[in-house]
C-alpha atoms as a PDB file:
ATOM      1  CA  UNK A   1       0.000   0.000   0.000  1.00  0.00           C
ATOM      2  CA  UNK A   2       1.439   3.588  -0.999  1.00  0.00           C
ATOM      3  CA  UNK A   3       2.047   5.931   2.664  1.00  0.00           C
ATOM      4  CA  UNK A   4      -0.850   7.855   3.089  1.00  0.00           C
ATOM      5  CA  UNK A   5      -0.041  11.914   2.867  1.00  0.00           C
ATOM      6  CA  UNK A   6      -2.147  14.520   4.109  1.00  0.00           C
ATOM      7  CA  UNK A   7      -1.780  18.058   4.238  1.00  0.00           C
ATOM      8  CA  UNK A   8      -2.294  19.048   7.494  1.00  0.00           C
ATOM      9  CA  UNK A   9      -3.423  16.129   9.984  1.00  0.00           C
ATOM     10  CA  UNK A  10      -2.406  13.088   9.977  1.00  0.00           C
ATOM     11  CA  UNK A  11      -5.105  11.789  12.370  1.00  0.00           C
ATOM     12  CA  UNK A  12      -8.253  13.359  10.458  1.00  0.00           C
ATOM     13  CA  UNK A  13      -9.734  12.358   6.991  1.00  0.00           C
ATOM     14  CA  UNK A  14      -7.570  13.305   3.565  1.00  0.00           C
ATOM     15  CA  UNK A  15     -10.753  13.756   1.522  1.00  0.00           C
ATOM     16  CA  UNK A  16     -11.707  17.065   4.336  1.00  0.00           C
ATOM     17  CA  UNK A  17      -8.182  18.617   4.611  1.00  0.00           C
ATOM     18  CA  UNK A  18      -7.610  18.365   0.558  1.00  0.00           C
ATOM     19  CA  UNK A  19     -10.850  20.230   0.328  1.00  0.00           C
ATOM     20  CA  UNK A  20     -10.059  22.604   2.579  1.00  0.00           C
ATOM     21  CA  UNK A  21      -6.593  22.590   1.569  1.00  0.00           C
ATOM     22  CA  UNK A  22      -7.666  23.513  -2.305  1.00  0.00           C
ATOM     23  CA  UNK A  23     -10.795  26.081  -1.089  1.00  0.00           C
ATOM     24  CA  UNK A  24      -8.001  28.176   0.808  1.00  0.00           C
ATOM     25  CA  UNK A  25      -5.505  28.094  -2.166  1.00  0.00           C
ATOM     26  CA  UNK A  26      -7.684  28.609  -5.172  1.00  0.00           C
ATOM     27  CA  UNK A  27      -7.222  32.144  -5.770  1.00  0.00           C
ATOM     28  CA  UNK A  28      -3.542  31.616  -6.224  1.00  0.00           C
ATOM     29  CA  UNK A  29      -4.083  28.137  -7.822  1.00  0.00           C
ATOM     30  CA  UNK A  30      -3.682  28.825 -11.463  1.00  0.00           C
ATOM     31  CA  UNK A  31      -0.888  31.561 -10.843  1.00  0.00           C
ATOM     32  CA  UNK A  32       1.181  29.465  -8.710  1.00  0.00           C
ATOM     33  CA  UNK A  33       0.776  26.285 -10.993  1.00  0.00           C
ATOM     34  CA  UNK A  34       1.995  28.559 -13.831  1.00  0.00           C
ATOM     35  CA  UNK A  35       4.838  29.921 -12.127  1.00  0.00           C
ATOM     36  CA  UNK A  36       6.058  26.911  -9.858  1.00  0.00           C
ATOM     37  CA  UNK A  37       5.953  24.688 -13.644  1.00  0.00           C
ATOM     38  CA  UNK A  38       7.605  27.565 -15.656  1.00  0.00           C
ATOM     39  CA  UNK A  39       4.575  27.270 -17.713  1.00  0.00           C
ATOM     40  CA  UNK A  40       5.532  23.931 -18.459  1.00  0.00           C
ATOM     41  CA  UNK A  41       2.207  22.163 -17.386  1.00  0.00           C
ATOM     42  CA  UNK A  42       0.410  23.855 -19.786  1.00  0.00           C
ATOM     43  CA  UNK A  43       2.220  21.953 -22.399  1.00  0.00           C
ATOM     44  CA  UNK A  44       2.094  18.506 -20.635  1.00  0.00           C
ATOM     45  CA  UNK A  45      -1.802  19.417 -20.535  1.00  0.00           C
ATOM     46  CA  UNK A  46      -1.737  20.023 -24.395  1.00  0.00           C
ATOM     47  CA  UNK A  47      -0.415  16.755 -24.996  1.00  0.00           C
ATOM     48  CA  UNK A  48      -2.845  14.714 -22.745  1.00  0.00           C
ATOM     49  CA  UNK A  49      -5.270  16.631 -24.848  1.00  0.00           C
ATOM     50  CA  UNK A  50      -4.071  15.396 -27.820  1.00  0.00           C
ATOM     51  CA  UNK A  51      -4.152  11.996 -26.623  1.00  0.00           C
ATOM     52  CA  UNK A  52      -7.480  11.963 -25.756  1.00  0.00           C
ATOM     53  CA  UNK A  53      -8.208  14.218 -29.430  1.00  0.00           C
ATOM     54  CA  UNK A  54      -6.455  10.934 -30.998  1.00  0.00           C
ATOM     55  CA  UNK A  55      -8.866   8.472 -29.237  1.00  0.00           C
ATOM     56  CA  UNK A  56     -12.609  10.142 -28.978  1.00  0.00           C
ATOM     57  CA  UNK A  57     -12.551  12.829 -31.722  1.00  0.00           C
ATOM     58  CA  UNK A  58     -14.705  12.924 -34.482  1.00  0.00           C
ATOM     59  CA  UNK A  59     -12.602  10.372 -37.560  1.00  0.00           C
ATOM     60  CA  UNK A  60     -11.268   8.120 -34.792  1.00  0.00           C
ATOM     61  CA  UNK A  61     -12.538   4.719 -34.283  1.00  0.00           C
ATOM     62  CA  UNK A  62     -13.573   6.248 -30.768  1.00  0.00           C
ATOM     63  CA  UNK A  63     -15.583   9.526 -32.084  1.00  0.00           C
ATOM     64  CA  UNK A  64     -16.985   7.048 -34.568  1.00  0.00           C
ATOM     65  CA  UNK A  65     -18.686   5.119 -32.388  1.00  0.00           C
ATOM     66  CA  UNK A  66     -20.319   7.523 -30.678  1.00  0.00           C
ATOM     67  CA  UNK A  67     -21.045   9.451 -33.913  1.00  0.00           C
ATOM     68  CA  UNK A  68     -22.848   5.986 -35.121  1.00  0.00           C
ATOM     69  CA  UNK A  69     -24.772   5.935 -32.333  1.00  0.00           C
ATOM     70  CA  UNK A  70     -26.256   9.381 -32.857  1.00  0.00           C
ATOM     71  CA  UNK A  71     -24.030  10.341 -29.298  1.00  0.00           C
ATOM     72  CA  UNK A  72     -21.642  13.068 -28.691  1.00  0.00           C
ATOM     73  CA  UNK A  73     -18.569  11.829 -27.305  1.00  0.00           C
ATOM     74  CA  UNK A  74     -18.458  12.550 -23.147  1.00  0.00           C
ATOM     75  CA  UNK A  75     -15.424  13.193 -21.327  1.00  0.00           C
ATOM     76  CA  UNK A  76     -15.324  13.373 -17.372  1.00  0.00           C
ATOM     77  CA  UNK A  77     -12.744  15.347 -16.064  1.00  0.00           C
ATOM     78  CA  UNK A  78     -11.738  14.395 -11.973  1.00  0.00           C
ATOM     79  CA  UNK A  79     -10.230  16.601  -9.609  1.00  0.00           C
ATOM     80  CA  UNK A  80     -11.037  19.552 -12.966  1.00  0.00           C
ATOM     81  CA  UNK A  81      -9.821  21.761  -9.869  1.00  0.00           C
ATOM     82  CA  UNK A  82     -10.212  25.384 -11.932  1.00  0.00           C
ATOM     83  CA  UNK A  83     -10.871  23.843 -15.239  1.00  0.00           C
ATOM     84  CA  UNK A  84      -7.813  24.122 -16.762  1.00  0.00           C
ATOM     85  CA  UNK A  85      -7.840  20.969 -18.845  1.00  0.00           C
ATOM     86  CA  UNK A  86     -11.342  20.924 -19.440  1.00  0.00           C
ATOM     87  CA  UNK A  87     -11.429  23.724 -21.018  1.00  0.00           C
ATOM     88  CA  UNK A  88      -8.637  22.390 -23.187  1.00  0.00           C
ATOM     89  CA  UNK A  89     -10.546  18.971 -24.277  1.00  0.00           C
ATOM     90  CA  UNK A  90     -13.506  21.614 -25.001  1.00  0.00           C
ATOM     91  CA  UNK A  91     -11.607  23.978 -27.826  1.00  0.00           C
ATOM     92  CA  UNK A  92      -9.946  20.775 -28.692  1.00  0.00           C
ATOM     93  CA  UNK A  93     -12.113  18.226 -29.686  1.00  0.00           C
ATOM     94  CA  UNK A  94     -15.621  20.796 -30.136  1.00  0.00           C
ATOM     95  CA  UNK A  95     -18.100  17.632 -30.504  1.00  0.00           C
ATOM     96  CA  UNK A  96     -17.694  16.569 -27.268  1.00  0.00           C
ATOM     97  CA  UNK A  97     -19.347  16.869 -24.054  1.00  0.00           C
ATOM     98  CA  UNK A  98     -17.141  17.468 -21.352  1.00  0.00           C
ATOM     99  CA  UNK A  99     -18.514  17.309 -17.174  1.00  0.00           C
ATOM    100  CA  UNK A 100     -16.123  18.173 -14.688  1.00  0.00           C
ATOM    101  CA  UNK A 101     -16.020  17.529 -11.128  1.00  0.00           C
ATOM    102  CA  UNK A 102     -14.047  18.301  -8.041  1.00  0.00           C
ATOM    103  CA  UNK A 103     -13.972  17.968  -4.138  1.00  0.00           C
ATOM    104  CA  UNK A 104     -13.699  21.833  -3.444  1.00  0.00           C
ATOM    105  CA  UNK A 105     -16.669  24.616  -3.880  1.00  0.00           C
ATOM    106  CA  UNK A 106     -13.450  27.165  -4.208  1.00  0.00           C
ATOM    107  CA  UNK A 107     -11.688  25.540  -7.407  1.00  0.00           C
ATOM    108  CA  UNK A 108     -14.967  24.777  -8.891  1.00  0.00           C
ATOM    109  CA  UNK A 109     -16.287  28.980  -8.471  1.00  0.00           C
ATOM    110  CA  UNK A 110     -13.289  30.120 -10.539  1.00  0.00           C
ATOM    111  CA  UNK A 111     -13.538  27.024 -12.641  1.00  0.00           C
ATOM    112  CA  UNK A 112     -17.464  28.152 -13.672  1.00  0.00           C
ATOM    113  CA  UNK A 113     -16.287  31.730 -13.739  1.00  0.00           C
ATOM    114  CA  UNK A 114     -13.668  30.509 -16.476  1.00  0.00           C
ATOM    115  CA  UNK A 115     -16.250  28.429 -18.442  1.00  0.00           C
ATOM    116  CA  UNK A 116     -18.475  31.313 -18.466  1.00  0.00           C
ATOM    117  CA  UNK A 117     -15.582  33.593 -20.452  1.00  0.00           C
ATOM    118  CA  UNK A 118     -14.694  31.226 -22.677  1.00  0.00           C
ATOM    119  CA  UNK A 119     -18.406  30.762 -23.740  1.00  0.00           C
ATOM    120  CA  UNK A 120     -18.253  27.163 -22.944  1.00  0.00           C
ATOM    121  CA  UNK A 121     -21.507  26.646 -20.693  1.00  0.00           C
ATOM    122  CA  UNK A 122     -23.409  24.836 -23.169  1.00  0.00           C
ATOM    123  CA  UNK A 123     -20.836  21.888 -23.728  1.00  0.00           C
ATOM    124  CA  UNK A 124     -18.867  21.962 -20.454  1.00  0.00           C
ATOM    125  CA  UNK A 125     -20.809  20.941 -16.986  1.00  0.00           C
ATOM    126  CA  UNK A 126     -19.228  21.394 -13.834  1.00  0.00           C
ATOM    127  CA  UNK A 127     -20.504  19.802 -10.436  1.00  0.00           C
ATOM    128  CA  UNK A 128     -19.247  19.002  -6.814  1.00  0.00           C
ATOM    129  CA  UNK A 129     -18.317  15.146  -5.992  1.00  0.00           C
ATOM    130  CA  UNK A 130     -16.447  12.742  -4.387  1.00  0.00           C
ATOM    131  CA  UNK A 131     -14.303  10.622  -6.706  1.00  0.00           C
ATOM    132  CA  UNK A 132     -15.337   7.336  -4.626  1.00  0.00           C
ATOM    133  CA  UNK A 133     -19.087   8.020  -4.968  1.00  0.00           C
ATOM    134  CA  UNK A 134     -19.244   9.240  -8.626  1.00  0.00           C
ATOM    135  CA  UNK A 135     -22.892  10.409  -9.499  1.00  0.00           C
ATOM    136  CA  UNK A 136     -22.908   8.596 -12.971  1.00  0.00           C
ATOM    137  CA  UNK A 137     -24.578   5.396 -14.550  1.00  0.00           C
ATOM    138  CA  UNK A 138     -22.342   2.919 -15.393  1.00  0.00           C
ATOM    139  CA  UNK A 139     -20.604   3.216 -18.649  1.00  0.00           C
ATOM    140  CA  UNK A 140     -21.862   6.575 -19.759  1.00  0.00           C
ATOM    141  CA  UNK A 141     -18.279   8.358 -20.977  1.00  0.00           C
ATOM    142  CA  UNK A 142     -15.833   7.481 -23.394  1.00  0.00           C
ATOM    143  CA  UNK A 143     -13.075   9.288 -21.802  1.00  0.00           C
ATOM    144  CA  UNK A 144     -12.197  10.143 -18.356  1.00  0.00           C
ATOM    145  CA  UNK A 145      -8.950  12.287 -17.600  1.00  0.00           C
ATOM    146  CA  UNK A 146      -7.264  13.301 -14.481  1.00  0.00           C
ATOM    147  CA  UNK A 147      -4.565  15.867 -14.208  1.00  0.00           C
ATOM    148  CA  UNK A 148      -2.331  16.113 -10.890  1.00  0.00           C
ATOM    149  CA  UNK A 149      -5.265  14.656  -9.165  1.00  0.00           C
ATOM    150  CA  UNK A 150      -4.691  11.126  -8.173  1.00  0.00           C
ATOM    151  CA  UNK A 151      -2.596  11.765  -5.578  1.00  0.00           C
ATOM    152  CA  UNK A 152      -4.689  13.594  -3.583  1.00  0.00           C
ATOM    153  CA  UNK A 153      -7.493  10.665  -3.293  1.00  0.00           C
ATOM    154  CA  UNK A 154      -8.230   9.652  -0.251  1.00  0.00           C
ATOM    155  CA  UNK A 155      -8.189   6.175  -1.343  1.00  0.00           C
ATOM    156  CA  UNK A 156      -6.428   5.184  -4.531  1.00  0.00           C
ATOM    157  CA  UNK A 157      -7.805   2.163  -5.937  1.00  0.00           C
ATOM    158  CA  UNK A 158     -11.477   3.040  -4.580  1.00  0.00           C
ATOM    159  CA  UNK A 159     -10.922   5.999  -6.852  1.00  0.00           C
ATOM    160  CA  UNK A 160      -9.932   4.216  -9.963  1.00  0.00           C
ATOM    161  CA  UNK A 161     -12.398   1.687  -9.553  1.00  0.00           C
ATOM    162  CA  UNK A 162     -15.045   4.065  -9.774  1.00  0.00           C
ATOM    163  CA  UNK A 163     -13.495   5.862 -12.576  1.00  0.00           C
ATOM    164  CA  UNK A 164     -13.348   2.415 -14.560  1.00  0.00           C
ATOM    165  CA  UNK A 165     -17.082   2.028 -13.684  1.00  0.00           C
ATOM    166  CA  UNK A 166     -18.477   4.816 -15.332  1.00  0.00           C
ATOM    167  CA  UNK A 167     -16.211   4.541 -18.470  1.00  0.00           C
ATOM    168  CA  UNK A 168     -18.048   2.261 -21.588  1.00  0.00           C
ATOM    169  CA  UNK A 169     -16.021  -0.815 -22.513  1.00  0.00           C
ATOM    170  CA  UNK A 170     -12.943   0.452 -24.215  1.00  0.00           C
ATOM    171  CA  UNK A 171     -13.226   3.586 -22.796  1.00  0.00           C
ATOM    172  CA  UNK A 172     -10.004   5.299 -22.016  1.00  0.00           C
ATOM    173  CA  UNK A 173      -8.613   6.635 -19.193  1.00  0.00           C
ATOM    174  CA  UNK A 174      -5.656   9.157 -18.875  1.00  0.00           C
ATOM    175  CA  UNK A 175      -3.738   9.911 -15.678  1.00  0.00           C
ATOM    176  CA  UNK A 176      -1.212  12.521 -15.711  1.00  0.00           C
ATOM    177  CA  UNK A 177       0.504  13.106 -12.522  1.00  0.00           C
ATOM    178  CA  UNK A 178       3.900  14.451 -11.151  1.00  0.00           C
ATOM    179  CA  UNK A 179       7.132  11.579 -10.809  1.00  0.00           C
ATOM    180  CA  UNK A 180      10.460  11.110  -9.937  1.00  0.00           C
ATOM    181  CA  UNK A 181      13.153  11.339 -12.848  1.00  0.00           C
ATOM    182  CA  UNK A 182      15.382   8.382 -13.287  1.00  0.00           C
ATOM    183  CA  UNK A 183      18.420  10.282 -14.134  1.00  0.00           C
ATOM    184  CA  UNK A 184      20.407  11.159 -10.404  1.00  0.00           C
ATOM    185  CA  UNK A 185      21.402  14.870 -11.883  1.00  0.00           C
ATOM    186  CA  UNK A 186      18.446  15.948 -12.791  1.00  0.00           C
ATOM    187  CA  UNK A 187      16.385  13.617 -10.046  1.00  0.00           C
ATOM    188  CA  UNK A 188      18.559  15.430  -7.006  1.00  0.00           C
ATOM    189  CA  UNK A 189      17.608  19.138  -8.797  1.00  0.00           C
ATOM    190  CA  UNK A 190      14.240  18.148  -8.872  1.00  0.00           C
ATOM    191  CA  UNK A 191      14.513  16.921  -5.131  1.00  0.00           C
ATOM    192  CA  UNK A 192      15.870  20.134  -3.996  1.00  0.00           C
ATOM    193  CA  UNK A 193      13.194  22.160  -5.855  1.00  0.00           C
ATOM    194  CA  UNK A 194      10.249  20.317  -4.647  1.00  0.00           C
ATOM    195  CA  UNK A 195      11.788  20.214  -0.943  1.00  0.00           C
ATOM    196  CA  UNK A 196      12.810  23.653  -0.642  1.00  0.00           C
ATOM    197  CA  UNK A 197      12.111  26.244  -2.881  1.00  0.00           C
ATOM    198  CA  UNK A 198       8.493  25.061  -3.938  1.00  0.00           C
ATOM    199  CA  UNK A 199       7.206  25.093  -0.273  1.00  0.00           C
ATOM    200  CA  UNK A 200       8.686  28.441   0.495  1.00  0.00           C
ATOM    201  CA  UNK A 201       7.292  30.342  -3.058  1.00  0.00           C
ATOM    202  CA  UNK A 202       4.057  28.865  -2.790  1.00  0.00           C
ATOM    203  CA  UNK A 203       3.840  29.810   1.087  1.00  0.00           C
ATOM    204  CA  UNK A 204       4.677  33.250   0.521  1.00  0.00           C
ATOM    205  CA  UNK A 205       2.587  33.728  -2.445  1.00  0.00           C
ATOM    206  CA  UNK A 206      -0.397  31.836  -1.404  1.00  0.00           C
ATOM    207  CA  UNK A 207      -0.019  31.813   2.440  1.00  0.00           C
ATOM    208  CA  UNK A 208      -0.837  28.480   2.699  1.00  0.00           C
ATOM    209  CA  UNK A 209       3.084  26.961   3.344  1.00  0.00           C
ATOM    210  CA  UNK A 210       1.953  23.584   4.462  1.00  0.00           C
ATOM    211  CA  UNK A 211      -0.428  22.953   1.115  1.00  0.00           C
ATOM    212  CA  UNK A 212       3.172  23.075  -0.879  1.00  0.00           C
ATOM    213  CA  UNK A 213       4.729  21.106   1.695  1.00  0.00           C
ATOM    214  CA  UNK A 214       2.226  18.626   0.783  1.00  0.00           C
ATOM    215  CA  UNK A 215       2.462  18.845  -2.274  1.00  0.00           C
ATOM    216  CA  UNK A 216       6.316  18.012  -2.747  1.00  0.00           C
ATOM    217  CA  UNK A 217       5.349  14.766  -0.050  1.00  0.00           C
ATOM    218  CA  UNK A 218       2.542  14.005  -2.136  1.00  0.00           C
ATOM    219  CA  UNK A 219       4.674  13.630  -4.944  1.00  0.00           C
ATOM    220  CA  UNK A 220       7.549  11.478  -3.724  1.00  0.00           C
ATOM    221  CA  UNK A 221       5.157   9.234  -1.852  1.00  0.00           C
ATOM    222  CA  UNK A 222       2.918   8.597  -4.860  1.00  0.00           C
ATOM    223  CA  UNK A 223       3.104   4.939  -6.586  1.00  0.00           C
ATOM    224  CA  UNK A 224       4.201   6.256  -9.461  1.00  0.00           C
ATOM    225  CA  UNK A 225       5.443   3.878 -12.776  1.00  0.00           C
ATOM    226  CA  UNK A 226       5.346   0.314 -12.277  1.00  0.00           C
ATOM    227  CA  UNK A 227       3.388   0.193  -9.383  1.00  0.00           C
ATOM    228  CA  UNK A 228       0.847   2.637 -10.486  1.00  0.00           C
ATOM    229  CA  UNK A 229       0.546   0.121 -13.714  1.00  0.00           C
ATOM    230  CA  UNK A 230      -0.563  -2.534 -11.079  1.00  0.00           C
ATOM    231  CA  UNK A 231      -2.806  -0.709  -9.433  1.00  0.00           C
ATOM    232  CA  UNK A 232      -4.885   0.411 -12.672  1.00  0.00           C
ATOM    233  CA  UNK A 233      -4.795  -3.473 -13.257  1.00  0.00           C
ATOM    234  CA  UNK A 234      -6.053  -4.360 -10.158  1.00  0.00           C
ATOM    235  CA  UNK A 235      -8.811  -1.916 -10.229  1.00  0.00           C
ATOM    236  CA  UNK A 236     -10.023  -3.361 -13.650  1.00  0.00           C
ATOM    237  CA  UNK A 237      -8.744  -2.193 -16.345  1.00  0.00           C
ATOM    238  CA  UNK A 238      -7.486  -4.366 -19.105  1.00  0.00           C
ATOM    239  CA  UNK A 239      -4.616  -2.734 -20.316  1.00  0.00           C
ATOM    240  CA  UNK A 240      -2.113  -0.372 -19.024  1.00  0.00           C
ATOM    241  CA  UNK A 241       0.287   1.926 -20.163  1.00  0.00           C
ATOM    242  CA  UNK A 242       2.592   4.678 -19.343  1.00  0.00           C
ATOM    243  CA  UNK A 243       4.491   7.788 -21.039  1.00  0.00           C
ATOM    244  CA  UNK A 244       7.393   9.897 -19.138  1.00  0.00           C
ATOM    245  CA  UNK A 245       8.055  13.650 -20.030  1.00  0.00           C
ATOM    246  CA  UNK A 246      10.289  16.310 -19.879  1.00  0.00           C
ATOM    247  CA  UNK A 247      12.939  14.303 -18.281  1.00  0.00           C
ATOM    248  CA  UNK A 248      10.778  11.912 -16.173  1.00  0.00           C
ATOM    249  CA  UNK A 249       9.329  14.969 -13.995  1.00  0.00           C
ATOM    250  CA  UNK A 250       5.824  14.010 -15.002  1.00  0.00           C
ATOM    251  CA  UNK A 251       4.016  10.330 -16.505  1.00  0.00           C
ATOM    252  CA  UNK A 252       1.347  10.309 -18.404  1.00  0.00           C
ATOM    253  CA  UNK A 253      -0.880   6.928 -17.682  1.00  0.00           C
ATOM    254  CA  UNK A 254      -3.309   5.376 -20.015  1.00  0.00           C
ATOM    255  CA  UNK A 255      -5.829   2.210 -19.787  1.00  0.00           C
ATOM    256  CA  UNK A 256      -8.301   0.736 -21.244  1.00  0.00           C
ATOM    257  CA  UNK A 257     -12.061  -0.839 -19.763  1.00  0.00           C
END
């Protein structure tokens, strides 16, 4: 079992303190992410886009099917936090239907603020739930996508489990989440970055110190690779798969119903 990390008390429920966690930090949420990646995790989302664009969109075998079916293909976003990559799979594949959900009421405000800009309400739909207790049928998306999310459920393989239930057979699903680089260079830069200078700029720029320290032990405790593979076995998918980028600092995981 992968060590259990929570942001503020060990003793009290994960699912509470990451939604409290995320409500107090939203304002500085998109900012932060921007500044803390270089801008690189916009890119990283562009290419899980893509990925997903290559499966569900409209000449794929994917899009076709739903297409044949009279269906728009559906996309559920977890852990959509402000939207960022929902808003992404919207402008990028414009025939689907994407929903979004999230844990935190904070995240989800500026994530409906952002839809509302974009002129995106009619195609993206945002609502409030628990990853665990998804309030879907069984089998009603094609897609399902989480970015920098996993990590933060309060139980792992309940989570994918439910995310495998609500996919259709063959429906995909895409993880992307943070790892640890192979290479010992770049892996002890990426150490010291995570462990000291990430905390202390997201503290002072946020005021919430011990959501970054969390976030860097989130990170190194998290199953990532190989054992991340099992677990999206053992939860029930058929097929499992894994892509590192820039360097190893971040995986992008795939499977299949």
């Amino acid at each position: 079992m992968p060590q259990e990390i929570k942001p503020y008390d060990q003793q009290a429920e994960k699912g509470d303190q990451v939604r409290t966690m995320f409500d107090r930090i939203a304002l500085r949420y998109d900012l932060l992410n921007h500044l803390l990646s270089m801008g690189v995790d916009r890119s990283w989302r562009r290419r899980t886009v893509q990925r997903v664009k290559a499966v569900v969109g409209e000449d794929t075998e994917g899009g076709l099917w739903a297409k044949e079916n009279g269906l728009s293909p559906k996309i559920l976003d977890v852990a959509t936090g402000t939207g960022d990559l929902a808003l992404m799979l919207a402008r990028a594949i414009p025939e689907a239907r994407i929903t979004g959900v999230d844990l935190s009421s904070g995240m989800l405000k500026i994530a409906t603020r952002k839809v509302a800009c974009g002129n995106l309400g009619g195609r993206i739909a945002l609502c409030k739930a628990d990853v665990t207790a998804l309030p879907f049928s069984d089998g009603g998306f094609d897609a399902v996508t989480v970015a920098f999310g996993v990590r933060n459920f309060e139980q792992i393989g309940a989570g994918l489990a439910e995310m495998a239930r609500v996919l259709r057979p063959d429906g995909k699903l895409y993880v992307l989440e943070f790892s640890m680089p192979a290479n010992k260079v770049i892996g002890s830069l990426y150490a010291f970055y995570f462990r000291k200078m990430l905390p202390w700029i997201g503290g002072v720029i946020s005021g919430e110190r011990q959501a970054y320290r969390y976030l860097q032990r989130s990170v190194e405790a998290f199953p990532y690779g190989d054992r991340f593979e099992r677990m999206l076995l053992d939860a029930g998918f058929s097929q499992a798969g894994q892509a590192r980028w820039t360097s190893g600092l971040v995986t992008l995981y795939t499977a299949t119903k």
